[in-house]
Each structure stands twice: as C-alpha cells, then as structure tokens.
Protein backbone atom coordinates (compact mmCIF):
# COMPACT_ATOMS: atom_id res chain seq x y z
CA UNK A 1 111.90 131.09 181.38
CA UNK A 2 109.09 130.69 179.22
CA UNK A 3 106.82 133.84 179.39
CA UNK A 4 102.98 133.22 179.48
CA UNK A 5 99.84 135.19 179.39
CA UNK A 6 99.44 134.75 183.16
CA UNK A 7 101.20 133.12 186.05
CA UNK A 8 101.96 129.58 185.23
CA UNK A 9 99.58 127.20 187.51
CA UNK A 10 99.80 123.32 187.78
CA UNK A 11 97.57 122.98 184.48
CA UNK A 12 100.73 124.84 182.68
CA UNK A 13 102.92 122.60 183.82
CA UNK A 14 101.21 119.40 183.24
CA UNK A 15 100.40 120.36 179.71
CA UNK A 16 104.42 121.17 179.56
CA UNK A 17 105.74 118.06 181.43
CA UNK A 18 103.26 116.05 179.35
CA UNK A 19 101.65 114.38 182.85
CA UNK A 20 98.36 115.01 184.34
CA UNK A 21 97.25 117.24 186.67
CA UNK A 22 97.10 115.21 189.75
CA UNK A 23 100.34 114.12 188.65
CA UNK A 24 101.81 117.25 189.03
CA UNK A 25 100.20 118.20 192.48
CA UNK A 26 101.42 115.13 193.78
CA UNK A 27 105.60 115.69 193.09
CA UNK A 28 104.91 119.53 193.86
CA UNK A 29 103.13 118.81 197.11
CA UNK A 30 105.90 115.84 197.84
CA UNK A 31 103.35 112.89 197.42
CA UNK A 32 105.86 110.71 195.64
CA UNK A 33 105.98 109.68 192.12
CA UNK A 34 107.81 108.21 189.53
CA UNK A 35 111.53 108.74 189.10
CA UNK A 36 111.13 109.95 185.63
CA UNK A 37 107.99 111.89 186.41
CA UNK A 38 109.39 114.02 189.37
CA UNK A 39 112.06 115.38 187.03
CA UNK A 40 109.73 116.22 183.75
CA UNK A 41 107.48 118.12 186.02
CA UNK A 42 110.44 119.71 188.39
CA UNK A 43 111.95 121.09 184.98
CA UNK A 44 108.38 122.35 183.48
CA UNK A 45 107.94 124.13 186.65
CA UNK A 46 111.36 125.46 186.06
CA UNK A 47 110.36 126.38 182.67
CA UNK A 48 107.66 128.27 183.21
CA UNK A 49 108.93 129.99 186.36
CA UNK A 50 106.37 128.71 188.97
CA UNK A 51 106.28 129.84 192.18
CA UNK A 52 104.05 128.18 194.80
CA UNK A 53 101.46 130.14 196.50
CA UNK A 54 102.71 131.80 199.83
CA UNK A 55 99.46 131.11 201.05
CA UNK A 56 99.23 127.26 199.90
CA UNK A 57 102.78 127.13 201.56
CA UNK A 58 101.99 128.09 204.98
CA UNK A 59 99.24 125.55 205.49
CA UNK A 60 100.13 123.68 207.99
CA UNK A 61 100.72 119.70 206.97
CA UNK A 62 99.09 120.47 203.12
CA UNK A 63 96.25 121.53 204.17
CA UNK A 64 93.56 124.14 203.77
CA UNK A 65 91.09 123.12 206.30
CA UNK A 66 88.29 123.59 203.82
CA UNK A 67 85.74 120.44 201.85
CA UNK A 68 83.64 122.13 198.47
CA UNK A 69 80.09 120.85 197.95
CA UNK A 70 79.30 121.09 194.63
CA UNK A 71 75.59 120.82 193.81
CA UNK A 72 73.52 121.73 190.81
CA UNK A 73 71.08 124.26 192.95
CA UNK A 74 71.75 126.07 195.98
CA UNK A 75 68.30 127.17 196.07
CA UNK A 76 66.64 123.42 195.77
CA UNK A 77 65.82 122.31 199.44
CA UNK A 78 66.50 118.98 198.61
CA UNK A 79 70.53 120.53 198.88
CA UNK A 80 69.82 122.68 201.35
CA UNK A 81 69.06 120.05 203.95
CA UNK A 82 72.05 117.67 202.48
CA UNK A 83 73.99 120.89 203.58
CA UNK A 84 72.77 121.36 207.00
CA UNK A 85 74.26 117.48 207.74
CA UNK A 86 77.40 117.76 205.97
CA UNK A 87 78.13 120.98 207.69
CA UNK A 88 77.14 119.85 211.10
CA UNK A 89 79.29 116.78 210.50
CA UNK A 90 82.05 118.74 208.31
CA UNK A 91 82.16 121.88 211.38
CA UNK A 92 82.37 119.35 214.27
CA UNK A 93 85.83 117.66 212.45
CA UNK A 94 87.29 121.61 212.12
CA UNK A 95 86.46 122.15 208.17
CA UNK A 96 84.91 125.01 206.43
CA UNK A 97 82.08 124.25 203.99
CA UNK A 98 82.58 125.82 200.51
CA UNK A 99 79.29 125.79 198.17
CA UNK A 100 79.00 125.44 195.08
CA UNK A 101 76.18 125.37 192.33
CA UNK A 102 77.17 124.33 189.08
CA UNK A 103 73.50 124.84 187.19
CA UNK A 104 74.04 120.85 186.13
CA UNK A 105 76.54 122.32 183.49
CA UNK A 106 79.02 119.47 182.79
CA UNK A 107 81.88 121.17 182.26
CA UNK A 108 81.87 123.37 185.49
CA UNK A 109 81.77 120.12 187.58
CA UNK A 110 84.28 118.93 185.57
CA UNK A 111 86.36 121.93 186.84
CA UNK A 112 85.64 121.72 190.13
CA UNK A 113 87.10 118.53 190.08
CA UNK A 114 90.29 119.86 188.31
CA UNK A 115 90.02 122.90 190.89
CA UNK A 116 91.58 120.02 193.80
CA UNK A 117 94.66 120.26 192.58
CA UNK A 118 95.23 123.68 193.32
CA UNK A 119 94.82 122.50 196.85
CA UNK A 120 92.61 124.98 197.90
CA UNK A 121 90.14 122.38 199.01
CA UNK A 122 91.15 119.36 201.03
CA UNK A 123 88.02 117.40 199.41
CA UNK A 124 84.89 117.33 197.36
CA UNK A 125 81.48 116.42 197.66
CA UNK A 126 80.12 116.39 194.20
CA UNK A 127 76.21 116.24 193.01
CA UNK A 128 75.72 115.71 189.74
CA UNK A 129 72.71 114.48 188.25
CA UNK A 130 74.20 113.97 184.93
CA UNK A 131 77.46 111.35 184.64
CA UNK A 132 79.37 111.75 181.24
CA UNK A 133 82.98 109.65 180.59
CA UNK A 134 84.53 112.42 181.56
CA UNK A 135 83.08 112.97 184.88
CA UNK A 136 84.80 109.17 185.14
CA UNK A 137 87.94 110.74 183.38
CA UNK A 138 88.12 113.53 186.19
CA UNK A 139 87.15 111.01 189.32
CA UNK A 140 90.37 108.63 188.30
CA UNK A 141 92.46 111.54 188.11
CA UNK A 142 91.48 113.46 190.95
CA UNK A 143 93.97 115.58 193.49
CA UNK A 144 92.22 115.22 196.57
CA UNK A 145 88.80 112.54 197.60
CA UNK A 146 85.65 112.88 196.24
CA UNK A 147 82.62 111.62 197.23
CA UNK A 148 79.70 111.17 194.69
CA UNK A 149 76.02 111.57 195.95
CA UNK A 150 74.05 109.97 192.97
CA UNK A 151 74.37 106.89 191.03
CA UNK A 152 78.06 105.94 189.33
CA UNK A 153 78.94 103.04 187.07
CA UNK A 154 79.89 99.92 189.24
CA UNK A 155 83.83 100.50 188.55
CA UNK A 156 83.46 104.19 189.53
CA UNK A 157 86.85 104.91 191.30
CA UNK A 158 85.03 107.03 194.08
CA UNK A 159 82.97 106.60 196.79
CA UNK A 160 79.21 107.30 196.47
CA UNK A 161 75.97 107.95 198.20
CA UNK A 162 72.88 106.90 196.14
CA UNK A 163 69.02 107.20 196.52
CA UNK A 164 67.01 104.17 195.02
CA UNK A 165 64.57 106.48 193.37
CA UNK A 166 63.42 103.38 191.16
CA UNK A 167 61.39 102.13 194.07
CA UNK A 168 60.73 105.46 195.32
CA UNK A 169 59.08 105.81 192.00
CA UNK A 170 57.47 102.37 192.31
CA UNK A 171 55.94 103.33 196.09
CA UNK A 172 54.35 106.64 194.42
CA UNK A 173 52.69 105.00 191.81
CA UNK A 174 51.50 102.10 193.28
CA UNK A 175 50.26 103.37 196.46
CA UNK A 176 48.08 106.38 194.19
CA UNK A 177 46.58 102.96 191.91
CA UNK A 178 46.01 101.72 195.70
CA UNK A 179 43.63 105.09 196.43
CA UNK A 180 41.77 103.84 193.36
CA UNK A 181 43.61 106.07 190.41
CA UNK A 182 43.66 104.46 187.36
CA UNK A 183 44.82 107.49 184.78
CA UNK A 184 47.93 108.17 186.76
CA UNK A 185 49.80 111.13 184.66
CA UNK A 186 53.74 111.79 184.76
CA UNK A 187 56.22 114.31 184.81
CA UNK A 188 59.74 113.99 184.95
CA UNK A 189 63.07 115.64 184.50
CA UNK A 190 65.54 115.77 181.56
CA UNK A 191 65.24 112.26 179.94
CA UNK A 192 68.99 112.05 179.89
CA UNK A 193 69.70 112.58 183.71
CA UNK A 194 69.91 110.01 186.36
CA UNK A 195 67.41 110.74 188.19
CA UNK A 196 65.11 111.34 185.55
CA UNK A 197 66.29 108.10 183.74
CA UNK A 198 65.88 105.97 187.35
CA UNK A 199 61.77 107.74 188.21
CA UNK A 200 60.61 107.05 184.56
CA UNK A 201 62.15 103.43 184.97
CA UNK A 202 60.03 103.09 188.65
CA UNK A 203 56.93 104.50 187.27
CA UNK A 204 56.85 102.39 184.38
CA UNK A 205 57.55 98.94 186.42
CA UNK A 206 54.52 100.20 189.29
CA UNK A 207 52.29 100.10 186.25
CA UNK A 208 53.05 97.41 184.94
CA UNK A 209 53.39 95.34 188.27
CA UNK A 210 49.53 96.22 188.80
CA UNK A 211 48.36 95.96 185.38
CA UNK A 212 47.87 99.15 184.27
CA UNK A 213 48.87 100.21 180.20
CA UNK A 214 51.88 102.48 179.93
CA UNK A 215 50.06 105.21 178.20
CA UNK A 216 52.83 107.66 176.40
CA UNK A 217 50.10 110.30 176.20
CA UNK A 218 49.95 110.70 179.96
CA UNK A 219 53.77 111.44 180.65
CA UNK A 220 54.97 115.02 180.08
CA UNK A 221 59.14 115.46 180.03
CA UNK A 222 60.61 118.94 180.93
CA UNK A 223 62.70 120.50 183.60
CA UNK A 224 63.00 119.68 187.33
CA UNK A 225 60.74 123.12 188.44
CA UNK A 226 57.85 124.35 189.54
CA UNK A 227 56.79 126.10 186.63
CA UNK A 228 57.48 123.35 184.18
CA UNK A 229 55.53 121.31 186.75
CA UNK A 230 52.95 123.37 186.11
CA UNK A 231 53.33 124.31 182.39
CA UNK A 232 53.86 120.36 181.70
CA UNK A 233 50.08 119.55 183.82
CA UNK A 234 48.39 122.04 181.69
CA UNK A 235 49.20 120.78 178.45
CA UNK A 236 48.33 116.84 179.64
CA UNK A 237 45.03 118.16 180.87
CA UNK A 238 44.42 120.16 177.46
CA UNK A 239 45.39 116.83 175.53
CA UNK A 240 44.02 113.84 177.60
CA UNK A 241 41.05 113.41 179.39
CA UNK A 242 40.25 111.11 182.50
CA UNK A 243 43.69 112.46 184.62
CA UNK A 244 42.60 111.41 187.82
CA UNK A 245 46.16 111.47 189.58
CA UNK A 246 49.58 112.79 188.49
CA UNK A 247 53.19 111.34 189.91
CA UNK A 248 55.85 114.36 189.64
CA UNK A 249 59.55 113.26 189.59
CA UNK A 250 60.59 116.29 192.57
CA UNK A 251 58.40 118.14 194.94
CA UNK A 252 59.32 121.41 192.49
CA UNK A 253 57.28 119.64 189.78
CA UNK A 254 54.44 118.80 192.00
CA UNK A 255 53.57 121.80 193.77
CA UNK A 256 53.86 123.10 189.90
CA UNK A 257 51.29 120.76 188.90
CA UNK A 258 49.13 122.04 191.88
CA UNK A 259 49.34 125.32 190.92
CA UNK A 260 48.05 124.39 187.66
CA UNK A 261 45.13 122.24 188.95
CA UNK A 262 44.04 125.09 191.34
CA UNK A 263 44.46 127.70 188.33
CA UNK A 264 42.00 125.27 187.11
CA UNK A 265 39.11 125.27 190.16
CA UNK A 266 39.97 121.45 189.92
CA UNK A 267 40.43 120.13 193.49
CA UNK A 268 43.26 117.72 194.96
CA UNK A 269 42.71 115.18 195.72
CA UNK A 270 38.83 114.66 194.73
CA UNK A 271 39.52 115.62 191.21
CA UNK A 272 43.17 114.76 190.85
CA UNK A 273 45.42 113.37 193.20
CA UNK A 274 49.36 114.45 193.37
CA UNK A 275 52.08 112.99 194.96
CA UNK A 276 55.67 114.17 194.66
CA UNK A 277 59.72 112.95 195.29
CA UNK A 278 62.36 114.32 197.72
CA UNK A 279 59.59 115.37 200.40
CA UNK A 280 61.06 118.97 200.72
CA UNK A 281 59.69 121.80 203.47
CA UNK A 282 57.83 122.96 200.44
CA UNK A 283 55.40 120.00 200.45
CA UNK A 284 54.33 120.38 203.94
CA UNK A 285 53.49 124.27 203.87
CA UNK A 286 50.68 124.39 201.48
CA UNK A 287 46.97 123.07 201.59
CA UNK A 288 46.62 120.06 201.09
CA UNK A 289 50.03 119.12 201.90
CA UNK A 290 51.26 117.01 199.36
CA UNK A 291 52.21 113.27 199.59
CA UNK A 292 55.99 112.78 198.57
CA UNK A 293 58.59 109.97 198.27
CA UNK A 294 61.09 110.40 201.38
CA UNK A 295 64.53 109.97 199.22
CA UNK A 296 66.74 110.45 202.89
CA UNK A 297 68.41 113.95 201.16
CA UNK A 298 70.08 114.33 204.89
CA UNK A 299 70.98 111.21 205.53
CA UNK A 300 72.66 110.72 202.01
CA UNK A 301 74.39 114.40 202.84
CA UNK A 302 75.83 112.72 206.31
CA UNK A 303 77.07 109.66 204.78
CA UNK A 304 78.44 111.64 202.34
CA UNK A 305 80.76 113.70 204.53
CA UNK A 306 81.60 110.84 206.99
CA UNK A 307 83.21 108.67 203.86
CA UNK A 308 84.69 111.63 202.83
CA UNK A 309 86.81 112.99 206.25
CA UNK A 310 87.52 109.01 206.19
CA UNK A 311 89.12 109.34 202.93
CA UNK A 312 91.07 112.22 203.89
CA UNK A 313 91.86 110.47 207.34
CA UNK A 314 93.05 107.46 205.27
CA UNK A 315 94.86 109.74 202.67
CA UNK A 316 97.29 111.49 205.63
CA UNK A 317 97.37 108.08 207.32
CA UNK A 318 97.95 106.01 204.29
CA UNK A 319 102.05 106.70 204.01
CA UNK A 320 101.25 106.00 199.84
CA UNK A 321 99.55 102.50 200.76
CA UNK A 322 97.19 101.79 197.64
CA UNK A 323 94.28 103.31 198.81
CA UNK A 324 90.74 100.89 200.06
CA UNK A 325 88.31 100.03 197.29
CA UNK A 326 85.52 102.41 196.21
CA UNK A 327 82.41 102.22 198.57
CA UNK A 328 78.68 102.40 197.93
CA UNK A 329 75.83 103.12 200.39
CA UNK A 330 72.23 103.45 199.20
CA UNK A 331 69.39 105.44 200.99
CA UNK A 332 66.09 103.26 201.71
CA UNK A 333 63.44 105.62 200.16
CA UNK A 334 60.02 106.01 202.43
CA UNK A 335 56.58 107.07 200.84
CA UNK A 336 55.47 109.65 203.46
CA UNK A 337 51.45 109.88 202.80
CA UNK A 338 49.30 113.18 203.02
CA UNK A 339 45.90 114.81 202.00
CA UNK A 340 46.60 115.15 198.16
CA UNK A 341 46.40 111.51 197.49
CA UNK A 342 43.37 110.46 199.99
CA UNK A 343 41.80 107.37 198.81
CA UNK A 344 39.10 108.03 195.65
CA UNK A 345 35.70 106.68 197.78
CA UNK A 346 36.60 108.68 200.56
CA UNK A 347 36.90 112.18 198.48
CA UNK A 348 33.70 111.64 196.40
C-alpha cells in the first residue's frame, strides 16, 4: 500500500491509474468502462488503499439526493431570485439545494465541477460569467450533469440557459435616445466577461443603429457594483460634459451611478436619465425607481433546473445509451420602463 499524506480520494487514483477523474467515478460507482480501464483504476485503488465512503455507500441507488448551484454572488439578487425557482422546482422533485458562491474565481468553479465526482452532489447548476478552455475541459469530463446558465461556445458539451443581453443592451439604449438623450454615458463590467463583452456589444450597435458617434470618452469599465457604479459616474462627469443619460450594465451599477448623481444635487431624470440591466428588487425601492432591462433571472433559474432533473432522469434511465445532444434555451429580455428615464420635454 502506498502511504499518502491523507486518505487517498478518486483524484489519487486517477493521477495513479493515469485516467481521468470521471473515469474513475464511473468503474468505482459501476457505470461501466473499458476493459483495460476498469483494471488500471481497480489496482490504483488497491494501491493506494481506498476505501469508499460509508456514507457514499449507503445512498440508496448512487445517490445523494442533493443538486449544487454554483454562482459568483450569493448576495446579488439577480441569484437570489434564480434560487427561489430552482429550489421551488429542485424541492418539489425531493432534492436539497446546495449554494455556492465562487467570487467569479476560475479555478473554484473549476473545482466544483471536479467536486461531482466525489458524488456528493447528484448535479450542478453552474454560473459563471467568465468561460476559459478549461471550464470546456471540466464540462467534457464531468461526473454528474451540469447545466450552464450563461453563454457557451456552440459545441459546449452541456446544456445551457442564456440571456440575450445584446438586445437587452440595444432596448436600453435606444429607448433612452427615444426620451431625447443624445450623450448617453456607459458603464460596464470586466471587459473580459460575458456579460460585459455581450452589453458593450448591444450598446455599441443601439448607437450606431440610430446614428449616434460611439464616443470612447463616455464609457467607464470597472466592476459589476454599486460603488464602482458610482465611483465610475463621478469620474465621466469630472471628464466630459453634456452627460444627459447613462446606461449601466447591472442594476448594482446603476443605483451606484444614482448615488453619485444625487451626491451631486443633479436630478434623474431632468438632468440625467439612468436606466439599468437585470431589473432586481433594488430598482423598484428607491425614488425614482429606476428603468431596467428585464433579463428573465427566474425564468432562466427554472429552465435551468428542469433540464437538469431531465438529465439526471435520462442519466438513471439511460442503461449507458450515448446520452441526447447538448440543449440551448435563451431568455427574451423585456425593457421594463420607470421614472428615471421620462422623456427629456416632459422633465424640463
């Protein structure tokens, strides 16, 4: 027996057998592999003198009975109410709902995802607003389903739930050039996210579509909250004159530009107008209320946990049938109108 630091787990023995991990949980939990595969990882377990849980044991049929969502903020009510629908769909079907927020750091997705394989999670709903090749890596290789809520290269091997914040983007903008705005400022998230990448694509193609210059000195890039909403407004207003509306890529960033513009005595929306994305609780509470892009954050949760128990469904039901092609659903976005972006005449 090979003696270790620690008890051995599954990544021991797949770095021992020379297999991957799901390739391990699969002949340990009697999925079926190949011939030659079975017997490297049945002698690296031997090897390293692993013992399967007790607890893992006892679960009836393989399974724990519990689905992890893994999210980048607990605290962001854009997650909060994708977590009310996938727990009342996830509680009705007899699962627990395990949480999960990963700070958008790569790698601790990435372990999540490895984390299946120790089979203390019979799924995973992941959130990630960043997608690296090895978040692709880790989806192919995957112990248990995943479902993806957020965009994924077309040959993504999971299932996915996306928003179309492009034309979210595109509704903002154009409806606040519609009020009469012509200096229409922007702030958006991390340049290298997806959702940042897809709202600076939208707000670009709104101006353009109704003629308005792309002005680089009217877009601000920092981090999705509410005080680099309002940190981010500050500095435009210090450097460019003429702001008469601003288009924040989350609600976080928009009530963070109103805080700056009443830190300022300037009034929304008869000095500048504001209009955010996700249309959060938040939005609604204050005065004005602030206009926001409806990006369905429920209804992508929902779908979300329906393709998932499917998956699972399929997986006990499949009998090692190759399993049904990746699917794709995409949430109409809706432009839900308030006080901050009333029409220019009518608020002068």
């Amino acid at each position: 027996m090979v003696t270790t630091g620690g008890p051995p787990t599954v990544e021991t023995i797949a770095e021992r057998a020379g297999v991957s991990i799901a390739s391990v949980s699969r002949v340990l939990n009697g999925h079926g592999a190949r011939p030659d595969t079975v017997r490297r990882v049945e002698r690296a377990a031997a090897e390293v003198g692993y013992v399967p849980n007790a607890v893992a044991r006892s679960l009836k049929g393989g399974r724990s009975m519990q689905l992890t969502f893994a999210m980048q903020d607990i605290g962001n009510p854009v997650y909060v109410a994708m977590v009310r629908q996938i727990q009342t769909i996830t509680k009705a079907h007899g699962y627990r709902l395990l949480l999960h927020s990963t700070d958008a750091v790569v790698e601790d997705e990435l372990a999540v995802l490895r984390s299946l394989a120790d089979r203390t999670s019979d799924g995973l709903i992941l959130c990630p607003i960043r997608i690296t090749p090895e978040h692709i890596e880790a989806l192919h290789t995957a112990a248990r389903p995943v479902v993806v809520i957020g965009s994924l290269p077309e040959d993504a091997p999971v299932d996915s739930v996306r928003a179309d914040s492009v034309t979210g983007s595109e509704l903002a903008v154009r409806h606040l050039v519609a009020t009469g705005r012509r200096r229409i400022a922007f702030i958006n998230g991390p340049a290298d996210t997806v959702p940042g990448r897809n709202r600076h694509r939208g707000y670009h193609q709104a101006l353009d579509a109704c003629g308005l210059p792309a002005d680089p000195a009217l877009v601000e890039t920092t981090e999705f909250t509410i005080e680099a909403g309002a940190a981010s407004l500050h500095r435009l207003l210090d450097a460019t004159p003429g702001i008469d509306a601003v288009f924040c890529a989350n609600d976080q960033l928009a009530l963070g530009a109103s805080q700056a513009l009443h830190d300022r005595d300037l009034r929304i929306p008869e000095d500048v107008a504001v209009a955010g994305m996700d249309d959060t609780l938040l939005v609604r509470a204050g005065w004005p209320p602030l206009t926001s892009v409806d990006l369905g954050s429920g209804e992508r949760g929902r779908i979300a946990a329906e393709m998932l128990l499917e998956r699972i469904s399929e997986e006990q039901d499949g009998g090692g049938s190759a399993p049904a092609p990746a699917r794709v659903q995409t949430v109409t976005p809706r432009l839900v109108v308030r006080a901050s972006s009333a029409p220019a005449e009518v608020t002068r």
